[in-house]
N, C-alpha and C. Protein backbone atom coordinates (compact mmCIF):
# COMPACT_ATOMS: atom_id res chain seq x y z
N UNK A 1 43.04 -10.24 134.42
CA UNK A 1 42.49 -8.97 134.00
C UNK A 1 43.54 -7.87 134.15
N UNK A 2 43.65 -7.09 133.31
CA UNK A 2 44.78 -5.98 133.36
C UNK A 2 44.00 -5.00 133.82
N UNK A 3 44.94 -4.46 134.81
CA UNK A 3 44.84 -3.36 135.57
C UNK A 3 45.45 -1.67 135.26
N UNK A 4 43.98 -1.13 135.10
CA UNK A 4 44.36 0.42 134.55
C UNK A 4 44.45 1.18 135.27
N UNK A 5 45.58 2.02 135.14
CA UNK A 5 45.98 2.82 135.66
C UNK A 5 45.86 4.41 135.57
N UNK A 6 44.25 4.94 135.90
CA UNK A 6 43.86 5.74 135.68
C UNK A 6 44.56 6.97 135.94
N UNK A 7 45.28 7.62 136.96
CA UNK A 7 46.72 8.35 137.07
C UNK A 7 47.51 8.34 135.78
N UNK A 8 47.92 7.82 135.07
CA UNK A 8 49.14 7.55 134.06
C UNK A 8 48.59 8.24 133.18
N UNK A 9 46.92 7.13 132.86
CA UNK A 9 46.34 7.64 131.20
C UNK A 9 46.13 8.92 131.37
N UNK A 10 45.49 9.50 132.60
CA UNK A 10 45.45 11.13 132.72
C UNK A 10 46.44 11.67 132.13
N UNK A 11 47.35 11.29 132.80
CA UNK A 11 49.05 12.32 132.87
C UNK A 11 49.47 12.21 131.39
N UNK A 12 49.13 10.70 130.54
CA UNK A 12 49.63 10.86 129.36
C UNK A 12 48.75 11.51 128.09
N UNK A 13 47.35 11.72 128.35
CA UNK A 13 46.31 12.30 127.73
C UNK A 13 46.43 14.07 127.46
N UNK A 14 47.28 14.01 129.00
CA UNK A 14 47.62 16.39 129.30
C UNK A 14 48.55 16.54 128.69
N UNK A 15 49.44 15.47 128.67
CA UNK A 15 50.78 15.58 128.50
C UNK A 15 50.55 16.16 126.48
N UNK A 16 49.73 14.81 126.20
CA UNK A 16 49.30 14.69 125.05
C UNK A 16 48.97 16.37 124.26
N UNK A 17 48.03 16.97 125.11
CA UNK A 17 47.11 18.12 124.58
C UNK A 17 48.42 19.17 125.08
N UNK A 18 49.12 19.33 125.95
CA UNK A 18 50.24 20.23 126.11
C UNK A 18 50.68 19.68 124.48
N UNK A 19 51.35 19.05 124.31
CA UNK A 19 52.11 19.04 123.12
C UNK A 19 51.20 19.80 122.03
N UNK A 20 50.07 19.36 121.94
CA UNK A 20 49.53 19.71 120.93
C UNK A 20 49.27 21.29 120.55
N UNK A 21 49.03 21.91 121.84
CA UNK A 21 49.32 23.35 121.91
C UNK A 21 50.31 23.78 121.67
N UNK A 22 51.61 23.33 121.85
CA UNK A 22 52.94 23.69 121.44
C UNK A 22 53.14 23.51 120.06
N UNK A 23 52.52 22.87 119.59
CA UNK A 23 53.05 22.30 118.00
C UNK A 23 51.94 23.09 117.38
N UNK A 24 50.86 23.49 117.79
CA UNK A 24 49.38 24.52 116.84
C UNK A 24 50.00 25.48 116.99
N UNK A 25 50.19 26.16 118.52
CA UNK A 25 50.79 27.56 118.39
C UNK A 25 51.90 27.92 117.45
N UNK A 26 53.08 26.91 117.48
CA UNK A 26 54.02 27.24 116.98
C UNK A 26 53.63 27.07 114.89
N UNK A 27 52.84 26.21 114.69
CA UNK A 27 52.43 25.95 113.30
C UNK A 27 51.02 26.63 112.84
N UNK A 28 50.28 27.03 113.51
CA UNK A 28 49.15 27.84 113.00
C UNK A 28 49.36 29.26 113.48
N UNK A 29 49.40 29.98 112.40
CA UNK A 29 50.11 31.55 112.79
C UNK A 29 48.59 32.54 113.14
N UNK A 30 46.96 32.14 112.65
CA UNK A 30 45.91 32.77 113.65
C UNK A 30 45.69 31.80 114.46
N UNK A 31 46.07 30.91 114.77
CA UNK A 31 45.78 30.89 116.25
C UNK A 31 46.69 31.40 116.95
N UNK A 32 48.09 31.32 116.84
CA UNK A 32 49.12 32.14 117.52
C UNK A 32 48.87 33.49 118.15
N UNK A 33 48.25 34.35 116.61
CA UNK A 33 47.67 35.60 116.87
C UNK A 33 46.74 35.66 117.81
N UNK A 34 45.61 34.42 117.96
CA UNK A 34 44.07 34.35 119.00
C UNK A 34 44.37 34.29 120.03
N UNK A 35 45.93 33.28 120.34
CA UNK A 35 46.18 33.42 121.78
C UNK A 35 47.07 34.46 122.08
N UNK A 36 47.85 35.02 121.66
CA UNK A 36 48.80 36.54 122.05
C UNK A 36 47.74 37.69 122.06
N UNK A 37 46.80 37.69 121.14
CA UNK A 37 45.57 38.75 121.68
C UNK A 37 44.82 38.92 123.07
N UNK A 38 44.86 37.79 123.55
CA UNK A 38 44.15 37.27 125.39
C UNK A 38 45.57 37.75 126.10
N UNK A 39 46.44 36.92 125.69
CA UNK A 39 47.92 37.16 126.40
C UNK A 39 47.97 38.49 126.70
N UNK A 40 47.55 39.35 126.24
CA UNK A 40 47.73 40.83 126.77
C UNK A 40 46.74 40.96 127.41
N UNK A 41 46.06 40.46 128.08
CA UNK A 41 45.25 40.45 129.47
C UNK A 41 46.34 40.60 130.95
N UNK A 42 46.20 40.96 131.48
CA UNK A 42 47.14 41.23 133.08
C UNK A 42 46.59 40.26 133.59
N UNK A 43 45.47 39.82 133.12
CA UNK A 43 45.39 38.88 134.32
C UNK A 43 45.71 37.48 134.29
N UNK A 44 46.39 37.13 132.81
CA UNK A 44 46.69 35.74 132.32
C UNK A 44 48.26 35.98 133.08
N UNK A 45 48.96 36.74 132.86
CA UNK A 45 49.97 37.27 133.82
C UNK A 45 50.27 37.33 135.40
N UNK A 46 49.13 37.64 135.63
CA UNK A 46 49.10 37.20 137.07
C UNK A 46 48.83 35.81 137.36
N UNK A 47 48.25 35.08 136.64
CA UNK A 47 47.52 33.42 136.76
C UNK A 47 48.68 32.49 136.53
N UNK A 48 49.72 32.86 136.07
CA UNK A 48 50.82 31.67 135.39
C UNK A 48 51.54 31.37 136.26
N UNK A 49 52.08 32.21 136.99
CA UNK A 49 53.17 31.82 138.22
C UNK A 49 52.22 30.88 138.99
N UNK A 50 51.07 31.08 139.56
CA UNK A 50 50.39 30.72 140.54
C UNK A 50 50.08 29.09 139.89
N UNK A 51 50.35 28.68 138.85
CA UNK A 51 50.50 27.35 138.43
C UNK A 51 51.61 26.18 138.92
N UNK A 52 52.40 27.06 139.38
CA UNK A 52 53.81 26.43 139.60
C UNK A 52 53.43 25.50 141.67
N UNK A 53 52.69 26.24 142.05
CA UNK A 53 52.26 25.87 143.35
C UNK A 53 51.37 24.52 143.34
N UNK A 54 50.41 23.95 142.78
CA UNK A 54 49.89 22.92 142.24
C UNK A 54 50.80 21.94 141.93
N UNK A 55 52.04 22.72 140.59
CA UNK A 55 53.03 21.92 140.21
C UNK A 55 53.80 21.20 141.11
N UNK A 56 54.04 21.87 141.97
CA UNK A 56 54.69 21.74 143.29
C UNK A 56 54.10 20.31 144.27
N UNK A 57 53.09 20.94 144.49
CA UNK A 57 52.45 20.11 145.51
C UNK A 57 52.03 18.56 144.70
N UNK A 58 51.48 18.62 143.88
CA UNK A 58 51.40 17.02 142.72
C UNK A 58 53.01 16.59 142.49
N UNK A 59 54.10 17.60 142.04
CA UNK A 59 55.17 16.78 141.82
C UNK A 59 55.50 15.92 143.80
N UNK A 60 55.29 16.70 144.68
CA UNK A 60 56.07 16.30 146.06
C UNK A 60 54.92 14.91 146.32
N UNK A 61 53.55 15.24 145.64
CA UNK A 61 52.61 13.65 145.59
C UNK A 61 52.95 12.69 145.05
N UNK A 62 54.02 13.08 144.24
CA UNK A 62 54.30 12.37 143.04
C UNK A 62 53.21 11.99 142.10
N UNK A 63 52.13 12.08 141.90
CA UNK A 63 50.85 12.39 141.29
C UNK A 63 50.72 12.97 139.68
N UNK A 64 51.23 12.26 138.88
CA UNK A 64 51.67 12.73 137.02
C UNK A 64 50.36 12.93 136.63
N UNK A 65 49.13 12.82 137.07
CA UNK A 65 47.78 13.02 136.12
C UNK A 65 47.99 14.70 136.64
N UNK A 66 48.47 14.95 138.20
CA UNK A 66 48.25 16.17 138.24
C UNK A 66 49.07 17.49 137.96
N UNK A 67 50.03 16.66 137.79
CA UNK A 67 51.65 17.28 137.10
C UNK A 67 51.32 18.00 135.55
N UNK A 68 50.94 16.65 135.22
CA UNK A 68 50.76 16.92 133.83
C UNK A 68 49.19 17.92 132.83
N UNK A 69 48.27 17.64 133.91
CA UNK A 69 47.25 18.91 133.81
C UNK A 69 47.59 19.99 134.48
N UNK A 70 48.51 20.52 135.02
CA UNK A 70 48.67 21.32 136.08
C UNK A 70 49.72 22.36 134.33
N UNK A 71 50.46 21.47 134.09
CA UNK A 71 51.58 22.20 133.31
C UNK A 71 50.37 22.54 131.70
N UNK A 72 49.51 21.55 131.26
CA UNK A 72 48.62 21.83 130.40
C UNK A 72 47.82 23.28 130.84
N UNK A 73 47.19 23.19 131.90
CA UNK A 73 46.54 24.60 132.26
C UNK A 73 47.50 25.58 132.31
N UNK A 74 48.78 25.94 132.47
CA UNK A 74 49.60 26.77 132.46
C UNK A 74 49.92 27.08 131.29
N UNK A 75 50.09 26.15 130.04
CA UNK A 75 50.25 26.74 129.08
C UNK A 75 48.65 27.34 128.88
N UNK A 76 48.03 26.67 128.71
CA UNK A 76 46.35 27.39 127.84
C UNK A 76 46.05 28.57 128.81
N UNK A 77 46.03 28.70 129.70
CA UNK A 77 45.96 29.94 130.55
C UNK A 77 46.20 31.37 130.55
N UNK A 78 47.44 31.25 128.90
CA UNK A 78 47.36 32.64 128.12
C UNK A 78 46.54 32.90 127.35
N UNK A 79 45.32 31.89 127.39
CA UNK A 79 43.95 33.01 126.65
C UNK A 79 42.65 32.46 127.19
N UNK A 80 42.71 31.98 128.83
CA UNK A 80 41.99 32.51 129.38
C UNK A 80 40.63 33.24 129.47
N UNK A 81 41.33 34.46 129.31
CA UNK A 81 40.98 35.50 129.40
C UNK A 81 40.48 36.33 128.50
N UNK A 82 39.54 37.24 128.45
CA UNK A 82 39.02 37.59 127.14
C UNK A 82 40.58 38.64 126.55
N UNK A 83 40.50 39.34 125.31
CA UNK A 83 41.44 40.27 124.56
C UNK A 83 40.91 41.76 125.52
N UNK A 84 41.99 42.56 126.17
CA UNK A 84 42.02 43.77 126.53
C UNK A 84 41.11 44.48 125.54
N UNK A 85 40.42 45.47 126.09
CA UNK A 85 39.95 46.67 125.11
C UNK A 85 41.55 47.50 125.31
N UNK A 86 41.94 47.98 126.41
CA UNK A 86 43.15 48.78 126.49
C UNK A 86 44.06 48.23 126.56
N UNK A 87 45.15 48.34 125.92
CA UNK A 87 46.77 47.90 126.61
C UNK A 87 47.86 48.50 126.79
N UNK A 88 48.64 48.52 127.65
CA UNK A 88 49.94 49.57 128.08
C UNK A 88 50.41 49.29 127.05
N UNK A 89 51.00 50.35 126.65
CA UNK A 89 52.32 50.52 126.03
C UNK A 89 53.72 48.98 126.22
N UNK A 90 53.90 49.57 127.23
CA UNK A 90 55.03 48.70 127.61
C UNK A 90 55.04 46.91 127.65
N UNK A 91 53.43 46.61 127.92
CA UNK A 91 52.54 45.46 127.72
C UNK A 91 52.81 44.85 126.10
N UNK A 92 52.47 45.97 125.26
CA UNK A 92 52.24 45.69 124.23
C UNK A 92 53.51 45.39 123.10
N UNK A 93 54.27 46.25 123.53
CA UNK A 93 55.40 45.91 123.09
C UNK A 93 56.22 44.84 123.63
N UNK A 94 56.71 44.50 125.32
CA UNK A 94 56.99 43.18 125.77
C UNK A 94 56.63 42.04 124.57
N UNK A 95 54.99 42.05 124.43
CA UNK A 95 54.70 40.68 123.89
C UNK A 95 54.42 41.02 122.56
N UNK A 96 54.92 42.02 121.91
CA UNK A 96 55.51 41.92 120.12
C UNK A 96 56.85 41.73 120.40
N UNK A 97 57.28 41.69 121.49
CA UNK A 97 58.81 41.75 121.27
C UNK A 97 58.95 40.01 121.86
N UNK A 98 58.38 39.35 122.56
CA UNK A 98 58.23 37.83 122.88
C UNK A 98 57.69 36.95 121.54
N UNK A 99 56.69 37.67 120.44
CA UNK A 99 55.93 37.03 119.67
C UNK A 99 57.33 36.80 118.29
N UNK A 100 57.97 37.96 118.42
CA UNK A 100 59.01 38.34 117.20
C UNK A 100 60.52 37.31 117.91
N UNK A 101 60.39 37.14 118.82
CA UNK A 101 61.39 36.21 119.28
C UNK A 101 60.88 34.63 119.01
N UNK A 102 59.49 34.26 119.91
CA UNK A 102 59.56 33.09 119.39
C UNK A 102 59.10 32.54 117.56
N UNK A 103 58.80 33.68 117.29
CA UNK A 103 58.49 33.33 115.56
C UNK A 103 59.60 33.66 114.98
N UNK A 104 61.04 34.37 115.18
CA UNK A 104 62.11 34.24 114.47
C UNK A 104 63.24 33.57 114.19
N UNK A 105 64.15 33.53 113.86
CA UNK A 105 65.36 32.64 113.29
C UNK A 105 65.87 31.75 114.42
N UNK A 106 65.61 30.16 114.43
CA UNK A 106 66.22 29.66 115.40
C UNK A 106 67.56 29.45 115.17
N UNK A 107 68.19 29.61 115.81
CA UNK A 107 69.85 28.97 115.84
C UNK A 107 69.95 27.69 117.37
N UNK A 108 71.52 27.91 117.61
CA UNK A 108 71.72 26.43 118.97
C UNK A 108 71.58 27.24 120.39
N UNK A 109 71.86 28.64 120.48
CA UNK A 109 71.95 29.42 121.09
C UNK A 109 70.32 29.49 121.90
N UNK A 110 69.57 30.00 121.13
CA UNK A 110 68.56 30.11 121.03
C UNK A 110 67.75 28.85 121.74
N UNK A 111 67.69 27.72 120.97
CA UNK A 111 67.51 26.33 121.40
C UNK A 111 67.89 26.41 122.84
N UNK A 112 69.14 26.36 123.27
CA UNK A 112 69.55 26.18 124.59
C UNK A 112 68.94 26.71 125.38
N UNK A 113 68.39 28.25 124.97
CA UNK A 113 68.10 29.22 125.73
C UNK A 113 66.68 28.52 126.37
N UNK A 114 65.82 27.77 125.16
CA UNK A 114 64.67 27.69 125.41
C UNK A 114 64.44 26.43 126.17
N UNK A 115 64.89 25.27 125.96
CA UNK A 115 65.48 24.63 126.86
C UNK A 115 65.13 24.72 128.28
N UNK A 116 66.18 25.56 128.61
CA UNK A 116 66.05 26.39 129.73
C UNK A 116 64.76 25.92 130.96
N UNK A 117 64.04 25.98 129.89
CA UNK A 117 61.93 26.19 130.51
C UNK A 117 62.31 24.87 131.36
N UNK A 118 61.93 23.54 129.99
CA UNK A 118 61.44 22.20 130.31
C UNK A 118 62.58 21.63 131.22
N UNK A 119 63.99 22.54 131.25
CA UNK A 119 64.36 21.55 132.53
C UNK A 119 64.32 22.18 133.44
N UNK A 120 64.06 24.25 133.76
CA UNK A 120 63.55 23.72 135.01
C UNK A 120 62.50 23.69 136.03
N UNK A 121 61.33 23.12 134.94
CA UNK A 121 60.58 22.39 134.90
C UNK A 121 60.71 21.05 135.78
N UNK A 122 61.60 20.23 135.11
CA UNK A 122 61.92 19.02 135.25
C UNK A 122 63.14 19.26 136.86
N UNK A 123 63.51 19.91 137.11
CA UNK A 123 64.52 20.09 138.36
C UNK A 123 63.42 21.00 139.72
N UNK A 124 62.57 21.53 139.13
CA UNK A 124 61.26 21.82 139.87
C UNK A 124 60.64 20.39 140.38
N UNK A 125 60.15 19.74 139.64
CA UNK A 125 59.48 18.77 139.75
C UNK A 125 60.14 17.84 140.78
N UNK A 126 61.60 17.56 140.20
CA UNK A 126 62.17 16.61 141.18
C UNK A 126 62.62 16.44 142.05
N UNK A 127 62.95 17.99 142.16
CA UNK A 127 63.46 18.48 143.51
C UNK A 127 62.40 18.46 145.08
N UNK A 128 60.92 18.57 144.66
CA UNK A 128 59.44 17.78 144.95
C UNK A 128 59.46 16.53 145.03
N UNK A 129 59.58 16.05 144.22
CA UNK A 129 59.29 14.70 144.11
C UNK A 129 60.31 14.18 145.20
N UNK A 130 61.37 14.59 145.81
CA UNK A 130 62.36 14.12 146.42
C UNK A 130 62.16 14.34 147.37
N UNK A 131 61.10 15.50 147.90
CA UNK A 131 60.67 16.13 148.62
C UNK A 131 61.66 17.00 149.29
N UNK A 132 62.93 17.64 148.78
CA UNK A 132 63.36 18.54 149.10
C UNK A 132 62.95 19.85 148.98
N UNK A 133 61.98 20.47 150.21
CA UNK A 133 61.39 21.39 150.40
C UNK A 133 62.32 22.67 149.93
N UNK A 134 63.19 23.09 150.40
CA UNK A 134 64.31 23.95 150.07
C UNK A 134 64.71 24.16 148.83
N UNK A 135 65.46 22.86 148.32
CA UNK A 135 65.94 22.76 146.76
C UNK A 135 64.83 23.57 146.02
N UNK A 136 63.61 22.88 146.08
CA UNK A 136 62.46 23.21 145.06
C UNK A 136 62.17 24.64 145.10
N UNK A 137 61.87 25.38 146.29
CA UNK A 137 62.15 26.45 146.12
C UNK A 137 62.71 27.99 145.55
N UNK A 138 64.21 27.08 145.90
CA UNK A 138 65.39 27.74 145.31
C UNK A 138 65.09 27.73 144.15
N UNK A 139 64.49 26.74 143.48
CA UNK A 139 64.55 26.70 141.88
C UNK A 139 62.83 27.95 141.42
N UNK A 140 62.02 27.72 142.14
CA UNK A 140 60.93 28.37 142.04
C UNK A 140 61.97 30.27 142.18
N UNK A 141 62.49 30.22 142.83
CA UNK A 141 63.04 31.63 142.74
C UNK A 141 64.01 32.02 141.23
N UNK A 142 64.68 31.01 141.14
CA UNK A 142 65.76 31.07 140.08
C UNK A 142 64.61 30.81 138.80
N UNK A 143 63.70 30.54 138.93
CA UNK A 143 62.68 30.65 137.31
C UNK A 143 61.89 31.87 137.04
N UNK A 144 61.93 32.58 138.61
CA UNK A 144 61.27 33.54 138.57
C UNK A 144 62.65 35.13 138.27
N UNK A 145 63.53 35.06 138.79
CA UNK A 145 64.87 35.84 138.38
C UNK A 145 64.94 35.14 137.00
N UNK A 146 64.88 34.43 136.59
CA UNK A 146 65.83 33.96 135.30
C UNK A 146 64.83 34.60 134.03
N UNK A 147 63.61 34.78 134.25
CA UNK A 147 62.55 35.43 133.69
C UNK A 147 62.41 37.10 133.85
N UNK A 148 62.75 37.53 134.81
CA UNK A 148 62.64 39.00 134.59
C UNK A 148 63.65 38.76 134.24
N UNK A 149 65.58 38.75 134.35
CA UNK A 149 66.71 39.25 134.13
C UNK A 149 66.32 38.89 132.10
N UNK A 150 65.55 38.04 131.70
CA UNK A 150 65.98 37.57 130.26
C UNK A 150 64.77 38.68 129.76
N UNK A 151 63.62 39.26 130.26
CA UNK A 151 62.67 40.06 129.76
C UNK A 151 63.50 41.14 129.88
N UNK A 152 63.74 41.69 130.91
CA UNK A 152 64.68 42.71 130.85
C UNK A 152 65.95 43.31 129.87
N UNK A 153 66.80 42.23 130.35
CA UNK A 153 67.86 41.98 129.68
C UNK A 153 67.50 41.76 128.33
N UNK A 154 66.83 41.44 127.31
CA UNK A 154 66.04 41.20 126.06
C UNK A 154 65.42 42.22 125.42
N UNK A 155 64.34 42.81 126.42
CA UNK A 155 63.62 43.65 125.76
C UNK A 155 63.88 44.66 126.07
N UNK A 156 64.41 45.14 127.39
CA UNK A 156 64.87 46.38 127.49
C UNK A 156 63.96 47.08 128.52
N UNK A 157 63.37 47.93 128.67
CA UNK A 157 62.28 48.88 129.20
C UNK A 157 60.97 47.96 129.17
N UNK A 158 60.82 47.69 127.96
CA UNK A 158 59.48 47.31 127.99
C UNK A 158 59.48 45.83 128.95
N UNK A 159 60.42 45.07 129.26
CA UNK A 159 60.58 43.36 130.00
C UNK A 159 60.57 44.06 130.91
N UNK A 160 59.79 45.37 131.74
CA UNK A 160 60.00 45.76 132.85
C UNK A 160 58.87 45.54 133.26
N UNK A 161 57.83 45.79 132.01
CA UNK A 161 56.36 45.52 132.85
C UNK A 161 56.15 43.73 133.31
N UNK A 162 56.71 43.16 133.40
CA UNK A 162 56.57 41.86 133.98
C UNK A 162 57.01 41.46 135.40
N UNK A 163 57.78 42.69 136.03
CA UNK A 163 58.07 42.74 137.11
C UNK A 163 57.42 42.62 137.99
N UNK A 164 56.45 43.17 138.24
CA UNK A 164 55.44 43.12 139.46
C UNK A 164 54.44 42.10 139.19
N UNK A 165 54.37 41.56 138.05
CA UNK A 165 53.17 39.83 138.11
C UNK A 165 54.54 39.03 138.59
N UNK A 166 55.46 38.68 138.41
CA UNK A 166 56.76 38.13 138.76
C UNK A 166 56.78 37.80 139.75
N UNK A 167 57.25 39.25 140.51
CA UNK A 167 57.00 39.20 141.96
C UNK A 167 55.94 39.03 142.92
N UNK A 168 54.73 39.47 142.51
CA UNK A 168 53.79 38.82 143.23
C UNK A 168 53.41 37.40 143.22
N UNK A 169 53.81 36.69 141.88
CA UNK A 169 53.52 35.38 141.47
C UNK A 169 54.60 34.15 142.66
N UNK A 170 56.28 34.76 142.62
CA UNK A 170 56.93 34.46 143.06
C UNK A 170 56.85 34.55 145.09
N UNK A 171 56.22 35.69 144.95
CA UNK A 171 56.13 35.89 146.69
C UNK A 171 54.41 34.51 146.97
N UNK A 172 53.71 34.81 146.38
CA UNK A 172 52.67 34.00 146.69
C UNK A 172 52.88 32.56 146.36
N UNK A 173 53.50 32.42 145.25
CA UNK A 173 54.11 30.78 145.17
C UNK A 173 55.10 30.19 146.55
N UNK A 174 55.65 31.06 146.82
CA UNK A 174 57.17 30.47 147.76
C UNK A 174 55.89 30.25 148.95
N UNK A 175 55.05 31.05 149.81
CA UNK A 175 54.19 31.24 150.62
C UNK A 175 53.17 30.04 151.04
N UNK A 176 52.77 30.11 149.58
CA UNK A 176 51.61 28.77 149.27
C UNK A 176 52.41 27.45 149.40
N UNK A 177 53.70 27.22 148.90
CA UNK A 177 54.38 26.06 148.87
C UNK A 177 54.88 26.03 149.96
N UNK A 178 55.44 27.25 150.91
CA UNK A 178 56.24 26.03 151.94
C UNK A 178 54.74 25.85 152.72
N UNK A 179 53.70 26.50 153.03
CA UNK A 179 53.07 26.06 153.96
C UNK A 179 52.07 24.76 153.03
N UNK A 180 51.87 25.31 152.16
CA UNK A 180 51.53 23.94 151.40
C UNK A 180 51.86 22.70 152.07
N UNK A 181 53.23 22.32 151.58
CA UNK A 181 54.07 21.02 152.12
C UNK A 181 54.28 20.72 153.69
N UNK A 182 54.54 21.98 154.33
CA UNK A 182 54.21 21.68 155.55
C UNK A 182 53.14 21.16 156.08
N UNK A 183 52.29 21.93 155.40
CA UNK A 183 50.56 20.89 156.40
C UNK A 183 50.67 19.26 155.67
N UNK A 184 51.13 19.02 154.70
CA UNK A 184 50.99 18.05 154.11
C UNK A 184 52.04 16.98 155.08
N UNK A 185 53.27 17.49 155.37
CA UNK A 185 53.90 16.79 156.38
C UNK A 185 53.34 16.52 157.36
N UNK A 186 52.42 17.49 158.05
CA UNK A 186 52.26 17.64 159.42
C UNK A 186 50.72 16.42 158.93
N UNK A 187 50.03 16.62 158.58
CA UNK A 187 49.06 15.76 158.16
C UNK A 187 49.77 14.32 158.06
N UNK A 188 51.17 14.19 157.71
CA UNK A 188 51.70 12.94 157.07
C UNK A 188 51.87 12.04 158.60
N UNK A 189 52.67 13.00 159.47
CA UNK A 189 52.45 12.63 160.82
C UNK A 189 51.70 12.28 162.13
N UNK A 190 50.61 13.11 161.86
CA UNK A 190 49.78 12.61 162.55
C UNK A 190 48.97 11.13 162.41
């Protein structure tokens, strides 16, 4: 009798519906619009970093059903939330100025840039999975700098309003994860 491996089919089922969001968003231009309308919610902004802590703790389980729903809810998580009645200024422009980037001219540059995400993503993960408490970290900081300096650096004034979900996302992730992993050690020992 073959033996299923309910873990895997999970992980390859999220994995599955992540893609599929990537390939609708990027190929259906109202739904694009349905989800960048929620996206200007603050509070889908505040919810995304706080994904990476889950990520964390399933990659150091080594646990792919939860890796891989963990990174699925992070993407769908930009519409959440219902569409703002109000939106800042600076809000609003950030994400015409994110929407006009990822809907315009790709070149290799560009590519590389984007890149960027899924590996480190993938150097997040493994740096967990290795259970190097530290490494993983470091990288949880460097995704969180590498994201304001490119909003910033990109958009100008307006990649400023992302600063403070950033940082709160980044201070409560580092917080949640080392003590995270610690009880999980300390649990491992006893």
């Amino acid at each position: 009798m073959v033996q299923i491996d309910k873990n895997r089919i999970i992980a390859l089922v999220f994995a599955f519906l992540s893609l599929l969001f990537i390939i609708l968003c990027m190929t259906n231009t109202s739904f694009f619009e349905w989800v960048f309308d929620r996206h200007h919610n603050p509070l889908s902004w505040y919810i995304r970093p706080l994904f990476l802590i889950p990520f964390c703790i399933f990659s150091y389980k080594r646990n792919w059903a939860g890796i891989s729903l963990t990174i699925f809810c992070l993407l769908t998580s930009m519409f959440w939330f219902d569409k703002p009645v109000e939106v800042g200024e600076h809000i609003k422009s950030f994400l015409e100025f994110e929407k006009e980037w990822l809907l315009g001219h790709w070149n290799f540059p560009k590519t590389l840039l984007l890149l960027t995400i899924p590996s480190s993503f993938l150097l997040l993960g493994l740096s967990f999975w290795r259970r190097n408490i530290w490494m993983g970290l470091s990288v949880v900081v460097l995704i969180a700098a590498g994201k304001i300096f490119w909003s910033v650096y990109n958009a100008g004034e307006s990649g400023k309003s992302i600063l403070i979900p950033a940082l709160v996302g980044l201070f409560l992730c580092f917080g949640f994860i080392f003590f995270g992993i610690n009880r999980l050690e300390k649990r491992k020992s006893d």
